[in-house]
Each structure stands twice: as C-alpha cells, then as structure tokens.
N, C-alpha and C. Protein backbone atom coordinates (compact mmCIF):
# COMPACT_ATOMS: atom_id res chain seq x y z
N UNK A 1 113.97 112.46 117.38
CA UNK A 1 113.09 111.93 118.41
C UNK A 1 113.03 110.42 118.30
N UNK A 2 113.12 109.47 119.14
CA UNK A 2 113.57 108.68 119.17
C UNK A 2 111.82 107.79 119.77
N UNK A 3 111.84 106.69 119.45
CA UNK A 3 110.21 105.99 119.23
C UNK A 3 109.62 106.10 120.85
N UNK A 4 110.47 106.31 122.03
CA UNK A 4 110.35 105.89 122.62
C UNK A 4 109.73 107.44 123.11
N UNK A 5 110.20 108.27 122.64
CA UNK A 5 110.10 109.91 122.87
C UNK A 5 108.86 110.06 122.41
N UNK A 6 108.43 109.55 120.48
CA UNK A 6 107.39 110.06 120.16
C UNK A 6 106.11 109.50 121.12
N UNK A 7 106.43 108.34 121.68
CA UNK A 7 105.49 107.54 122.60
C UNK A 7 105.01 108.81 123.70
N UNK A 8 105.82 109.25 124.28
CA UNK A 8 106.24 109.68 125.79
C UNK A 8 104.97 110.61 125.20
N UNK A 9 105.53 111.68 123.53
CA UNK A 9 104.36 112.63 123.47
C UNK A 9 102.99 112.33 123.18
N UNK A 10 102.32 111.22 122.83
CA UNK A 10 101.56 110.34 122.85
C UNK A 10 100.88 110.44 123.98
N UNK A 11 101.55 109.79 125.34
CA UNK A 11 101.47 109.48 126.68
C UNK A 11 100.80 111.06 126.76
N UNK A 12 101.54 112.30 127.45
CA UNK A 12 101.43 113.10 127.37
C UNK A 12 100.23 113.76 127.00
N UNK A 13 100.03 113.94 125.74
CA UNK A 13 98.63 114.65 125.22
C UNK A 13 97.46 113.87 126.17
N UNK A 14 97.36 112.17 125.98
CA UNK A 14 96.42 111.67 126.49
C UNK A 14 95.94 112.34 128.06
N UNK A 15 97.17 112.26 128.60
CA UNK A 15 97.12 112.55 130.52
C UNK A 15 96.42 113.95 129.91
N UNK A 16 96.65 114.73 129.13
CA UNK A 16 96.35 116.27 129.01
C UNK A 16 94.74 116.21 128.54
N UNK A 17 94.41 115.28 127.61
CA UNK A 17 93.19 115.03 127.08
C UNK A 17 92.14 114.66 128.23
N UNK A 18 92.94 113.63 129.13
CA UNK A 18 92.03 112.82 130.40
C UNK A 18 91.68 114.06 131.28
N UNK A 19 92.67 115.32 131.20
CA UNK A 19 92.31 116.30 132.34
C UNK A 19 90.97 117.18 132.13
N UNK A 20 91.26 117.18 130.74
CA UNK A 20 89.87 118.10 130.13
C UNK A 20 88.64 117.69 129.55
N UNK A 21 88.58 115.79 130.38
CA UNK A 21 87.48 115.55 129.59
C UNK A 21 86.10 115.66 129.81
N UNK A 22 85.99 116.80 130.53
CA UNK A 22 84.31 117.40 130.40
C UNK A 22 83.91 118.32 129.68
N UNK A 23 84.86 119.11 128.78
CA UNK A 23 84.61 119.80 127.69
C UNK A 23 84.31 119.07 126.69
N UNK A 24 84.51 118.05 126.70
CA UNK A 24 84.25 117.35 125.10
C UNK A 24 82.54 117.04 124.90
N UNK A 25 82.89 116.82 123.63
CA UNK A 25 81.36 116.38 123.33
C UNK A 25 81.25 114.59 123.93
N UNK A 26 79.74 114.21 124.48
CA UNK A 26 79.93 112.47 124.26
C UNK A 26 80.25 112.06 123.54
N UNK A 27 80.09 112.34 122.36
CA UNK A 27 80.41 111.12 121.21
C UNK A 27 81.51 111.39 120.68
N UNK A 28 82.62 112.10 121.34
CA UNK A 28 84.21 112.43 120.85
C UNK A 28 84.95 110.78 120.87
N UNK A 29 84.11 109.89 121.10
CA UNK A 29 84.93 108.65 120.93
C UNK A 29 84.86 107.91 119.22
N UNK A 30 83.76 108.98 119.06
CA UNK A 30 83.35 108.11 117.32
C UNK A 30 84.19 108.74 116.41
N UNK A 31 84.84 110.17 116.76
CA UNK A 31 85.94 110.39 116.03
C UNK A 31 87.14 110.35 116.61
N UNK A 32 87.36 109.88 117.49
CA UNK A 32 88.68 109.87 117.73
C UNK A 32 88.87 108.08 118.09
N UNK A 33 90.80 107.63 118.56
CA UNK A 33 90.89 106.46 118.49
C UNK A 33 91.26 106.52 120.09
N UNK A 34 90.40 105.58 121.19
CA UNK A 34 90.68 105.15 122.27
C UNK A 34 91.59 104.16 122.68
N UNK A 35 92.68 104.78 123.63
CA UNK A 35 94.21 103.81 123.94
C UNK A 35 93.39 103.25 125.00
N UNK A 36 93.63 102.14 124.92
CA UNK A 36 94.37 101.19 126.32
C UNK A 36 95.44 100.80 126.54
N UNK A 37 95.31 100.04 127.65
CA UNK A 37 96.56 99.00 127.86
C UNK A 37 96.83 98.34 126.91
N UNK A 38 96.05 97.84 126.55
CA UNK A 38 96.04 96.69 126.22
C UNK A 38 96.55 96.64 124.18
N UNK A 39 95.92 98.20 123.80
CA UNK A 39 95.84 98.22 122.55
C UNK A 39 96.99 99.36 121.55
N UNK A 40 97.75 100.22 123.13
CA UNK A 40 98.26 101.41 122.48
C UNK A 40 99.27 100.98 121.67
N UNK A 41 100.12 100.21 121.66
CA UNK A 41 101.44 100.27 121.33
C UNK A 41 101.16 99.94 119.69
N UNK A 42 100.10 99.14 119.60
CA UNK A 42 99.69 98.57 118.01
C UNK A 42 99.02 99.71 117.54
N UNK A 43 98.37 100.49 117.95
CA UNK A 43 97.45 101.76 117.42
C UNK A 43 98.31 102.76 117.27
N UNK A 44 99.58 102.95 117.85
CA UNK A 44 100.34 103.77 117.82
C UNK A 44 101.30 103.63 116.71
N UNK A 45 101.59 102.40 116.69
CA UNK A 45 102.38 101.79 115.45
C UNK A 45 101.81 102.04 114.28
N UNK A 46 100.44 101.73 114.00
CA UNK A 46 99.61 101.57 112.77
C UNK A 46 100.16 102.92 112.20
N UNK A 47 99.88 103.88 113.22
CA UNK A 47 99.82 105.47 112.58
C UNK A 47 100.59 105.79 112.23
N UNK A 48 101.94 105.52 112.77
CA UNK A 48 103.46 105.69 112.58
C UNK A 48 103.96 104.94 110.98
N UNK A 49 103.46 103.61 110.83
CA UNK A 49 103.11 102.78 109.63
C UNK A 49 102.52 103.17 108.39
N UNK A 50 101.57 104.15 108.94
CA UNK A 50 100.70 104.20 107.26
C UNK A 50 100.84 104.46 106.29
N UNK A 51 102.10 105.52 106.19
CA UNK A 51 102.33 105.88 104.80
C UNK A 51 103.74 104.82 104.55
N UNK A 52 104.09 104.40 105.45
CA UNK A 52 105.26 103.68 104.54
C UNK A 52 104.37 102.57 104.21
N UNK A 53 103.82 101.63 104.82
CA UNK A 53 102.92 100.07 104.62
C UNK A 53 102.34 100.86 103.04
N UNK A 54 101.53 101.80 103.23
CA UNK A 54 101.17 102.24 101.78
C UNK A 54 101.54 102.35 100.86
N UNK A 55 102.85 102.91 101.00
CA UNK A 55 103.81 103.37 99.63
C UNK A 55 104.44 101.78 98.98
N UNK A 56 104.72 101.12 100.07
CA UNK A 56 105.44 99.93 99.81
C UNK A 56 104.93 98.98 98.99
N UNK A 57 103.35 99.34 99.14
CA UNK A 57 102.30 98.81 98.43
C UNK A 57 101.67 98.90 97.11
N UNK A 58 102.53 100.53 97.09
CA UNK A 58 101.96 100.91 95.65
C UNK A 58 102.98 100.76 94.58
N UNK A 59 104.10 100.48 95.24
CA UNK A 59 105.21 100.42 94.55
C UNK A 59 105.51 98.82 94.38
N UNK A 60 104.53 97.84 94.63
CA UNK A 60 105.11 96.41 95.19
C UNK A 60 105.53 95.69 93.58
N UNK A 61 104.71 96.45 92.38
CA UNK A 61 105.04 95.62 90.80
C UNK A 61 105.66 96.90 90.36
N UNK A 62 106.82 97.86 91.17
CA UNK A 62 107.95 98.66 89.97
C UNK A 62 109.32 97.96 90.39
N UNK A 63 109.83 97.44 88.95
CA UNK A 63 111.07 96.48 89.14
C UNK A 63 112.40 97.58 89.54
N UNK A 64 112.13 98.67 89.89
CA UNK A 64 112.84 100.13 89.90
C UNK A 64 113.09 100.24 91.54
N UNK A 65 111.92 100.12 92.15
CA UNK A 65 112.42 100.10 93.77
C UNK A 65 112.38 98.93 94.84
N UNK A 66 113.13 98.71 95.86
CA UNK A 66 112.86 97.43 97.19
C UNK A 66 112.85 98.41 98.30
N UNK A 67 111.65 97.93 99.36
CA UNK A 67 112.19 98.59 100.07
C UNK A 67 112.48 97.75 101.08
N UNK A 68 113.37 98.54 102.08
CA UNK A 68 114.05 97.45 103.26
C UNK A 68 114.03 98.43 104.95
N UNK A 69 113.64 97.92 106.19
CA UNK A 69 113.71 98.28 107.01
C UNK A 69 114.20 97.82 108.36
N UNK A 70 115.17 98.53 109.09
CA UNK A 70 115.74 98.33 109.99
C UNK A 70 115.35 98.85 111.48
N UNK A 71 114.76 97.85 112.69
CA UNK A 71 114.27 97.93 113.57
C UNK A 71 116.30 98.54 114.70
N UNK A 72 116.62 99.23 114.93
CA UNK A 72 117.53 99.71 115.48
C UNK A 72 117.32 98.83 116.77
N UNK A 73 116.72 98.81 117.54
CA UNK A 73 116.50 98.20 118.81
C UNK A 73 116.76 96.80 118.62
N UNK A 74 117.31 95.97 117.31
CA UNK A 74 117.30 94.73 117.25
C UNK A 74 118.58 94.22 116.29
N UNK A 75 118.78 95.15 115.54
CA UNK A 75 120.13 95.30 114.78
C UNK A 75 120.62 96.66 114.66
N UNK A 76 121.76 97.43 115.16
CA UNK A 76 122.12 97.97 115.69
C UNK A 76 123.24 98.81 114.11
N UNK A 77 122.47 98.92 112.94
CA UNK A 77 122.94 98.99 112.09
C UNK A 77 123.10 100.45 111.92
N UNK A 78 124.09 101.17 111.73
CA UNK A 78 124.13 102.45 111.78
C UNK A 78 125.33 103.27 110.69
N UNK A 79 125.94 102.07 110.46
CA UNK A 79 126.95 102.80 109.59
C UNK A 79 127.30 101.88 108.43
N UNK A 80 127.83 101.85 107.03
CA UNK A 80 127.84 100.83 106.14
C UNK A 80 129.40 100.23 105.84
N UNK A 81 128.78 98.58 105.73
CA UNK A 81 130.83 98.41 105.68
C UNK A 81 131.63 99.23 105.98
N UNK A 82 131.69 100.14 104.96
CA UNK A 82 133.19 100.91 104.69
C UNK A 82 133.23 102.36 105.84
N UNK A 83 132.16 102.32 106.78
CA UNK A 83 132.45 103.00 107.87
C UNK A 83 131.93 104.45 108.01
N UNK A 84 131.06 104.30 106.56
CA UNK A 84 129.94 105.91 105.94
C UNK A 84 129.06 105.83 107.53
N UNK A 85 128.76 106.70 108.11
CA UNK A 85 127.82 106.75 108.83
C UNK A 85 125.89 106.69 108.71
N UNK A 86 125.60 106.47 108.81
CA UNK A 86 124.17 106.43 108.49
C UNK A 86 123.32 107.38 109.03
N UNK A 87 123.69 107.55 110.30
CA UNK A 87 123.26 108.85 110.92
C UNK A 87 121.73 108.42 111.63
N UNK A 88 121.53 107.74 112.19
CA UNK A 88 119.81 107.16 112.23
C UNK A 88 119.40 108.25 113.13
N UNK A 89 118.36 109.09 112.80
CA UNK A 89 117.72 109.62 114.17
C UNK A 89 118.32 111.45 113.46
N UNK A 90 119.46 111.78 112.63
CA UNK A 90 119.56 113.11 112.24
C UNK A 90 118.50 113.26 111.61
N UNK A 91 118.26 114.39 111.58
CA UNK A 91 117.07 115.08 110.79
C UNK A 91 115.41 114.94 111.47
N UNK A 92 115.46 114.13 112.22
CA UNK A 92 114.03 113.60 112.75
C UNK A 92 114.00 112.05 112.39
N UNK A 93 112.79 111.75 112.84
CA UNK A 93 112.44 110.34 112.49
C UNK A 93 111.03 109.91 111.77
N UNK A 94 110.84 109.34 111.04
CA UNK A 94 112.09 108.23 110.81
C UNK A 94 112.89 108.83 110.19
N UNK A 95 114.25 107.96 110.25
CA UNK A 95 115.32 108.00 109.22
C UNK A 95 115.12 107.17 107.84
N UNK A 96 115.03 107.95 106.86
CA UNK A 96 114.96 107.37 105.63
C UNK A 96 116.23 107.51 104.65
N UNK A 97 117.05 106.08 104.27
CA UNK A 97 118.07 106.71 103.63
C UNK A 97 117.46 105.85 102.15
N UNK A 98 118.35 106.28 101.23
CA UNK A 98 118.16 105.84 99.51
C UNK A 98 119.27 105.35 99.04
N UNK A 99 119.72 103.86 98.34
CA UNK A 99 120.41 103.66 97.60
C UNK A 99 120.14 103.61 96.39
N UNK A 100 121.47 103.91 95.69
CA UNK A 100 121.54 103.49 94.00
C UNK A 100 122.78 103.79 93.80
N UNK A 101 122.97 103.66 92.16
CA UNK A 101 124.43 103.26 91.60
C UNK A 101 125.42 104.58 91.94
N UNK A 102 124.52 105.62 92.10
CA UNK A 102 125.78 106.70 92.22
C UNK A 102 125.95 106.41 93.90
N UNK A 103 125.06 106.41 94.82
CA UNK A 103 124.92 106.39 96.58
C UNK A 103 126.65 105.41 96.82
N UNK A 104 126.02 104.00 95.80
CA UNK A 104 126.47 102.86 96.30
C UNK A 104 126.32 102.49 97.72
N UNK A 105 126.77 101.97 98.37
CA UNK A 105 126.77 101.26 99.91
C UNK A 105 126.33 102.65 100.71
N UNK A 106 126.90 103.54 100.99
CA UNK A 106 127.00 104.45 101.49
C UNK A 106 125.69 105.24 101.44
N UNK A 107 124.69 105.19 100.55
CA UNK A 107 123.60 105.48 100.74
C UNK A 107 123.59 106.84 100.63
N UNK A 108 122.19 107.96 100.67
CA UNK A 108 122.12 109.25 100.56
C UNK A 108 120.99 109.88 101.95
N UNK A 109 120.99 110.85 102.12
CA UNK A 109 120.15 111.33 102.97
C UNK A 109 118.35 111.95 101.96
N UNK A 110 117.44 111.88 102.41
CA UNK A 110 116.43 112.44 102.40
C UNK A 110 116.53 113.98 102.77
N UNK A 111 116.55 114.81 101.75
CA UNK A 111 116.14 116.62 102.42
C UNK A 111 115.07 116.86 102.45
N UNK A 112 114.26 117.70 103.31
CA UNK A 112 113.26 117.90 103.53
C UNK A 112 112.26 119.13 102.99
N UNK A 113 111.28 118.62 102.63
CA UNK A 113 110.72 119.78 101.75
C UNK A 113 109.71 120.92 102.33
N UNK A 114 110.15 120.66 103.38
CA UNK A 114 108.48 121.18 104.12
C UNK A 114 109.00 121.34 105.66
N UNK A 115 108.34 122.60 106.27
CA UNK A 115 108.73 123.18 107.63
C UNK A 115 108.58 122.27 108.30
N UNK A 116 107.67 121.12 108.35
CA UNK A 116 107.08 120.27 109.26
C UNK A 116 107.98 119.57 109.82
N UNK A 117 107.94 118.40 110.77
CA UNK A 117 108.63 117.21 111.20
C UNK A 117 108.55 116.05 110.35
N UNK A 118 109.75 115.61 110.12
CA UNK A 118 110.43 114.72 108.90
C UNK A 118 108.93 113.17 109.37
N UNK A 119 108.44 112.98 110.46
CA UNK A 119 107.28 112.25 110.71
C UNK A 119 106.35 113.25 110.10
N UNK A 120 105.81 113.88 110.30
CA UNK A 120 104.66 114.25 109.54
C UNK A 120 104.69 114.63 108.37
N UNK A 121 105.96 114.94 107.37
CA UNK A 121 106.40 115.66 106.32
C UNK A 121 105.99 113.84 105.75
N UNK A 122 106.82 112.80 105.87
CA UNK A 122 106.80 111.86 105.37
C UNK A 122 105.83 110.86 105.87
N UNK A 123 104.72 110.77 106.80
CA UNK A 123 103.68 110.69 107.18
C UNK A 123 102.41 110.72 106.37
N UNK A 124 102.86 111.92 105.39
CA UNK A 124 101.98 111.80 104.11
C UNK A 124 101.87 111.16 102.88
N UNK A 125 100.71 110.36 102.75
CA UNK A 125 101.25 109.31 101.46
C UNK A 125 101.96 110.00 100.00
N UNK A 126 101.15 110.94 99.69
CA UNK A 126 101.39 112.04 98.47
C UNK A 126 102.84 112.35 98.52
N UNK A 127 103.40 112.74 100.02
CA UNK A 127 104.62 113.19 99.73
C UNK A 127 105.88 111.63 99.97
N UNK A 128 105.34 110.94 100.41
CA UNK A 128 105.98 109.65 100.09
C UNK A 128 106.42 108.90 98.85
N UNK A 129 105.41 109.44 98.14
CA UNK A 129 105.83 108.64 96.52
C UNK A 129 106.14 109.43 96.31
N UNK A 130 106.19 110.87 96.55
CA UNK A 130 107.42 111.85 95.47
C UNK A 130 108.56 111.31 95.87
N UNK A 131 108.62 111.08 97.34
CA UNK A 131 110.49 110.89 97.48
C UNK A 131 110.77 109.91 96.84
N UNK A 132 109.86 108.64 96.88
CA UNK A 132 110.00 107.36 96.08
C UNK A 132 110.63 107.88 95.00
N UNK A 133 109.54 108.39 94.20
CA UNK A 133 109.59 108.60 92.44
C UNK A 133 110.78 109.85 92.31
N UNK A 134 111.33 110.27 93.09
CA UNK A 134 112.42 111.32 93.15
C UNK A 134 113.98 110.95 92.51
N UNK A 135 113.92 110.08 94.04
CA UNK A 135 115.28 109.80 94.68
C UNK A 135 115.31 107.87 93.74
N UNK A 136 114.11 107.35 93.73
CA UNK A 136 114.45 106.00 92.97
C UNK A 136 114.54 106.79 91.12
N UNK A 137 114.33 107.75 90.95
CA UNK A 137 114.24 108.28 89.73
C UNK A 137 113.29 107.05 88.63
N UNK A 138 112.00 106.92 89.25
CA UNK A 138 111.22 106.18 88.94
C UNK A 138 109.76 107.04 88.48
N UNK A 139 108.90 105.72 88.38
CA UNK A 139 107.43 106.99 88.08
C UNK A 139 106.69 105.50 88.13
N UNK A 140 105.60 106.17 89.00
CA UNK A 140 104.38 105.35 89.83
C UNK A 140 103.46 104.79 88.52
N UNK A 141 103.10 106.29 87.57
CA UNK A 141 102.75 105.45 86.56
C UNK A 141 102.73 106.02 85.09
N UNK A 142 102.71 104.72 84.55
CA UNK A 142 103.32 103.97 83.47
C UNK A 142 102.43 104.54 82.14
N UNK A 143 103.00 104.29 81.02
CA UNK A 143 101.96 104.94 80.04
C UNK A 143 100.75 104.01 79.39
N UNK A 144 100.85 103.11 80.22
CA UNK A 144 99.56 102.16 79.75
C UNK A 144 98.76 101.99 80.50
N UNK A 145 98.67 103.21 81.61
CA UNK A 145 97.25 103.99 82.20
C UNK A 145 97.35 103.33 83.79
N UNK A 146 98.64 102.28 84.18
CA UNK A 146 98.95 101.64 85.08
C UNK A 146 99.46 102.58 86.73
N UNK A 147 98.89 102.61 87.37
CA UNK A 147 99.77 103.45 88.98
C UNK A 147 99.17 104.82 88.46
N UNK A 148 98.68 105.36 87.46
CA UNK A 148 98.14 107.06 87.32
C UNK A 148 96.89 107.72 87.87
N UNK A 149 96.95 108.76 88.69
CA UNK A 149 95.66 109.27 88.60
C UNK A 149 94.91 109.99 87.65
N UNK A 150 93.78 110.81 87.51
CA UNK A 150 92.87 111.03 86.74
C UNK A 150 93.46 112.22 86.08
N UNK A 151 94.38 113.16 86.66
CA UNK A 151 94.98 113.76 86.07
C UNK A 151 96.14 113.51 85.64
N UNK A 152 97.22 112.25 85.88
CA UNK A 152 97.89 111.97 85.28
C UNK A 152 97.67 111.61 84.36
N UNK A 153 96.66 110.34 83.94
CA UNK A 153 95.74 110.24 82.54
C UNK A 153 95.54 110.91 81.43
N UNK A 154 94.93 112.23 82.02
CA UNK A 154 94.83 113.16 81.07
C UNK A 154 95.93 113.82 80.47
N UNK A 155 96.86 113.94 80.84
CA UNK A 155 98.46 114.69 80.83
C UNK A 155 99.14 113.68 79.57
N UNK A 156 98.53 112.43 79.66
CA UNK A 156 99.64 111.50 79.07
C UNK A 156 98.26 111.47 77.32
N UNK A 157 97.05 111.54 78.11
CA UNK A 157 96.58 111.79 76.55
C UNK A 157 96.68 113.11 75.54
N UNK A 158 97.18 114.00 76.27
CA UNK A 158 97.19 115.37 75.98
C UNK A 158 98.73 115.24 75.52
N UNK A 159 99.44 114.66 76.01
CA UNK A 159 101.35 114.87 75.79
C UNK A 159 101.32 113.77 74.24
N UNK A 160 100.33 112.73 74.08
CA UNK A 160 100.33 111.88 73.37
C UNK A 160 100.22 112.38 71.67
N UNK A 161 99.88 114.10 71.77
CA UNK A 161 99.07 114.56 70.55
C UNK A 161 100.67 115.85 70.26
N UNK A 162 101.73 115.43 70.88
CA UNK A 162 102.25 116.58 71.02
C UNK A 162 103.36 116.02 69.90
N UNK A 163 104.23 117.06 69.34
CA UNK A 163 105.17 117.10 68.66
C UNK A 163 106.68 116.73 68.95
N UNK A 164 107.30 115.76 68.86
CA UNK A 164 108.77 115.53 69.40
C UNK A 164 109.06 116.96 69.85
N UNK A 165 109.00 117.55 69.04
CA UNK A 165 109.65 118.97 69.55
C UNK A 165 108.73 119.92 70.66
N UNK A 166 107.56 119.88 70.41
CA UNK A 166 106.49 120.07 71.69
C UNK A 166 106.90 119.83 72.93
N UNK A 167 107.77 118.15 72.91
CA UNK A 167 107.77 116.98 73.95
C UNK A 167 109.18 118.19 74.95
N UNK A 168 109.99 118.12 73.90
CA UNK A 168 110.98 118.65 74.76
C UNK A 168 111.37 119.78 74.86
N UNK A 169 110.11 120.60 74.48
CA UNK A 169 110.27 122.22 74.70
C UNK A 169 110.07 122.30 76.49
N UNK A 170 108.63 120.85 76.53
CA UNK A 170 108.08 121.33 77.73
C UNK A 170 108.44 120.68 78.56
N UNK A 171 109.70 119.54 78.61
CA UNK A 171 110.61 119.37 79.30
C UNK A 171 111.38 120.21 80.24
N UNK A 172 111.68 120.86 78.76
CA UNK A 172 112.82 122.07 79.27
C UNK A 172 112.49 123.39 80.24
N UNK A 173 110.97 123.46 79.86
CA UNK A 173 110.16 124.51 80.42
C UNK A 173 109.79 123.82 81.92
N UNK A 174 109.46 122.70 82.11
CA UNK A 174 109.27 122.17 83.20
C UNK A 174 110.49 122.02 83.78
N UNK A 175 111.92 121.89 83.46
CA UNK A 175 113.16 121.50 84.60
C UNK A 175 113.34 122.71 85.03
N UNK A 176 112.99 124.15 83.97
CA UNK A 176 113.50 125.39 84.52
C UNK A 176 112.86 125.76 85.83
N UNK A 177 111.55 125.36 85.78
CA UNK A 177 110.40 125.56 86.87
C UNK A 177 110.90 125.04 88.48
N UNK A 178 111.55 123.31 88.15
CA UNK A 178 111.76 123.15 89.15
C UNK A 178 113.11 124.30 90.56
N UNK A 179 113.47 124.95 89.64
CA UNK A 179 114.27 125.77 90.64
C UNK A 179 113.71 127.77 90.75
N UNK A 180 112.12 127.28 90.55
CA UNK A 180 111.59 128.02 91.35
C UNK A 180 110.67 128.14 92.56
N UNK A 181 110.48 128.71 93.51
CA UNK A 181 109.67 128.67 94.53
C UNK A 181 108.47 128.24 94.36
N UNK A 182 107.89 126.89 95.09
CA UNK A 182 106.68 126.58 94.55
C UNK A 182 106.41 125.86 96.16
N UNK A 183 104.75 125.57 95.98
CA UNK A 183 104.32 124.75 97.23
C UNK A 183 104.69 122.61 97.17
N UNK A 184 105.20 121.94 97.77
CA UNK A 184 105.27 120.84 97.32
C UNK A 184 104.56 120.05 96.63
N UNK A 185 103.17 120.27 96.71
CA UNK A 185 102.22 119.98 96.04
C UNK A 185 102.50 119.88 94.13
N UNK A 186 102.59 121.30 93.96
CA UNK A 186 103.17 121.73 92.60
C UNK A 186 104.14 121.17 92.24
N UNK A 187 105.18 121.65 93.08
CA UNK A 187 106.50 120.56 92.61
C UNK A 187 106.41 119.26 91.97
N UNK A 188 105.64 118.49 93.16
CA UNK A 188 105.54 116.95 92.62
C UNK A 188 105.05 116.79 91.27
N UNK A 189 103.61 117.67 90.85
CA UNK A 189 102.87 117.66 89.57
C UNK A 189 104.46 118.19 88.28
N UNK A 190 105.12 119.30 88.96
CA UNK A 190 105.88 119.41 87.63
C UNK A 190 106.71 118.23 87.62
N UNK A 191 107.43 117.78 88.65
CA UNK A 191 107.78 116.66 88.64
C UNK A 191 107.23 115.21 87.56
N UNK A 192 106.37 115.09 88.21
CA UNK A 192 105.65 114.27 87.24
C UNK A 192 105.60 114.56 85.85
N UNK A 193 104.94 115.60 85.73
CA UNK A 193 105.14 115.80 84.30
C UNK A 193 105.60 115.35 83.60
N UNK A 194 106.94 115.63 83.76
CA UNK A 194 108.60 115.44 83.38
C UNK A 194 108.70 113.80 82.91
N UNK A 195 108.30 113.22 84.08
CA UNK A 195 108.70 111.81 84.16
C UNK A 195 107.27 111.17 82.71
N UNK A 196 106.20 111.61 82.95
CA UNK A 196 105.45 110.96 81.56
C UNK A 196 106.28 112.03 80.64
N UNK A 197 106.57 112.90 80.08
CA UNK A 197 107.14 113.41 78.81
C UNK A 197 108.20 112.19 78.63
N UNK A 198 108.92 112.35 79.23
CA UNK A 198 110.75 111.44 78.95
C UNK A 198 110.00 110.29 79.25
N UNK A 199 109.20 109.46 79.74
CA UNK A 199 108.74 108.30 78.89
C UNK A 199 107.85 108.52 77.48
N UNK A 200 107.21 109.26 77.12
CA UNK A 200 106.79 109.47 75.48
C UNK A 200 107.58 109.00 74.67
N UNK A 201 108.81 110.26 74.81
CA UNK A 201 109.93 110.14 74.27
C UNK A 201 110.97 109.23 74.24
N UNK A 202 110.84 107.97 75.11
CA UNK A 202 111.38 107.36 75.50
C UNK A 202 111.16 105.78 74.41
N UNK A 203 109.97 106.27 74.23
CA UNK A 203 108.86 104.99 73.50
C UNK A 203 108.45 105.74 72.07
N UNK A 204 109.03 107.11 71.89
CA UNK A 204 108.95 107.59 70.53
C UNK A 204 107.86 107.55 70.42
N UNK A 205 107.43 108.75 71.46
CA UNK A 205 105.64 109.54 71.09
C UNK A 205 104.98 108.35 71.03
N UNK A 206 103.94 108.50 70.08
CA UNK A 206 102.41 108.00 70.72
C UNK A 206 102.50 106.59 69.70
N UNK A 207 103.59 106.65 68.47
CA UNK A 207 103.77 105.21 67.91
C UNK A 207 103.97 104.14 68.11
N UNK A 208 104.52 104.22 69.55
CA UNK A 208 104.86 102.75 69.65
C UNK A 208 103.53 102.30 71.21
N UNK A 209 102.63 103.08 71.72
CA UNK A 209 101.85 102.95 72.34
C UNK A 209 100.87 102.44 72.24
C-alpha cells in the first residue's frame, strides 16, 4: 500500500465517520484526533512516525545501529549498486530493509511475525526494538542497568548469581525454545534473555561487573 493509498483509507473512514455522526457521544472529540485541511497530512504523518521517531531514539547512544531513511517520492532508490533489488512496497509498508556484514550492500528483508499489516505489526514500539535488537544482533540494554526495563533488571540480577555452567545451560534451553510456537510477546522476552546471558558471559559473570 502505497502512502498515498494508506491516505485514501484515512480519507475514507473519515467521509464514513462524518456519515454517522449522530451516534456519537459529544465529547468523542476529547478522545479522538480532529483532521482538517489544514492539519491532516502532519497528523497523519505523526502516526505513521511513531514507532520509528521512537525506536531511533532509543537506540540514538548504541554504537551497533544507524538508522537511515528513504523518501521514494524524492530519490527513487530501489535497487543497490550491484542491481539486488530492494523491492520497496513488497510485503506492505513501510518497507524496512537491514544491513550488515553478511547482507553487505544488498541488504535483507524484514519477515513478519504477526498476521497483522507490516504498518501495524511494526507500528508497535515493543515490536520495533525486537527487529532492531534481532536483525542488528544488538541489545537495548546493557548490563550496567542502561536501556533495561524492570524486568530486564531483575533477569540480569538473578543471571548475575548463576554458575558459568548455569549461564549456558540456559542459553541452550532458551535457543531450543526459540523454534517453538510462542506469542511474539514471549519470543522477544526469550530473546532477550539470551542477549543478557551471552553478555554475562561475555564479561565473565558477575566479576568483572
């Protein structure tokens, strides 16, 4: 779907919203956001924006990711040097591709984890930094309590008491996991996991912390 499409469905709902607006409650303006002329195209953007402006943000001090974006309507970039296609617009939109040393130029595709539309699948901040922390094979946060939430915290004081051999039992127990059926939610947490263990171990358990 192409920006101009997701607009159109935008357009759309509203004319559909304007038809039925004597069912609503009065004060349906205090939860919801009113288009104009004057204001849609920026209100529409914002929403379309939020989880990437966010992610970009949370990631702005890991020397591990950049991110970079291409307005198609202005550079017409679609395929790399050597003639790899880029594909802008397969899968849904946005198009998100990933480089690194194995991609090289040529870049990789984003798969999708979730029935939804690749906009609303990646629309979500939560599932934004997994792809981040996935595909950059990175981790948001650090073992000096930096980018973690309250349960990541706890995971890293709890992994901190564990046995080298503890460390990579539950490694191993966690990679097996990942190739079973789980909700994305879960995934990401075993995910994570993973990524504070192999930094423990990385920094030789809780000694050098």
């Amino acid at each position: 779907m192409t920006a101009a499409q997701r607009f159109l469905a935008v357009a759309l709902t509203a004319l559909l919203t304007a038809a039925v607006t004597a069912i609503y409650p009065s004060d349906h303006w205090s939860y919801s956001t009113k288009l104009t002329t004057s204001n849609y195209a920026d209100k529409i953007q914002e929403e379309i924006d939020a989880a990437w402006n966010a992610v970009t943000k949370t990631f702005a001090d890991n020397s591990d990711v950049v991110f970079m974006d291409v307005n198609l309507s202005e550079e017409s970039i679609r395929e790399s040097p050597d003639g790899d296609p880029y594909s802008p617009g397969a899968g849904g939109w946005p198009t998100i591709r990933y480089f690194n040393k194995e991609t090289g130029i040529a870049g990789g595709s984003y798969e999708k984890k979730t029935d939804g539309a690749m906009c609303d699948e990646l629309g979500d901040e939560a599932m934004m930094e997994a792809y981040v922390e996935e595909y950059g094979k990175t981790s948001l946060c650090s073992l000096d309590g930096k980018g973690c939430s309250e349960k990541e915290l706890a995971f890293i004081e709890k992994s901190k008491g564990m046995s080298s051999e503890d460390r990579d039992a539950q490694i191993e127990r966690l990679a097996q996991m990942e190739n079973k059926p789980m909700k994305p939610e879960l995934l990401a947490w075993v995910k994570k996991r993973q990524k504070i263990l192999k930094q423990l171990v990385s920094a030789g358990g809780s000694d050098e912390l």
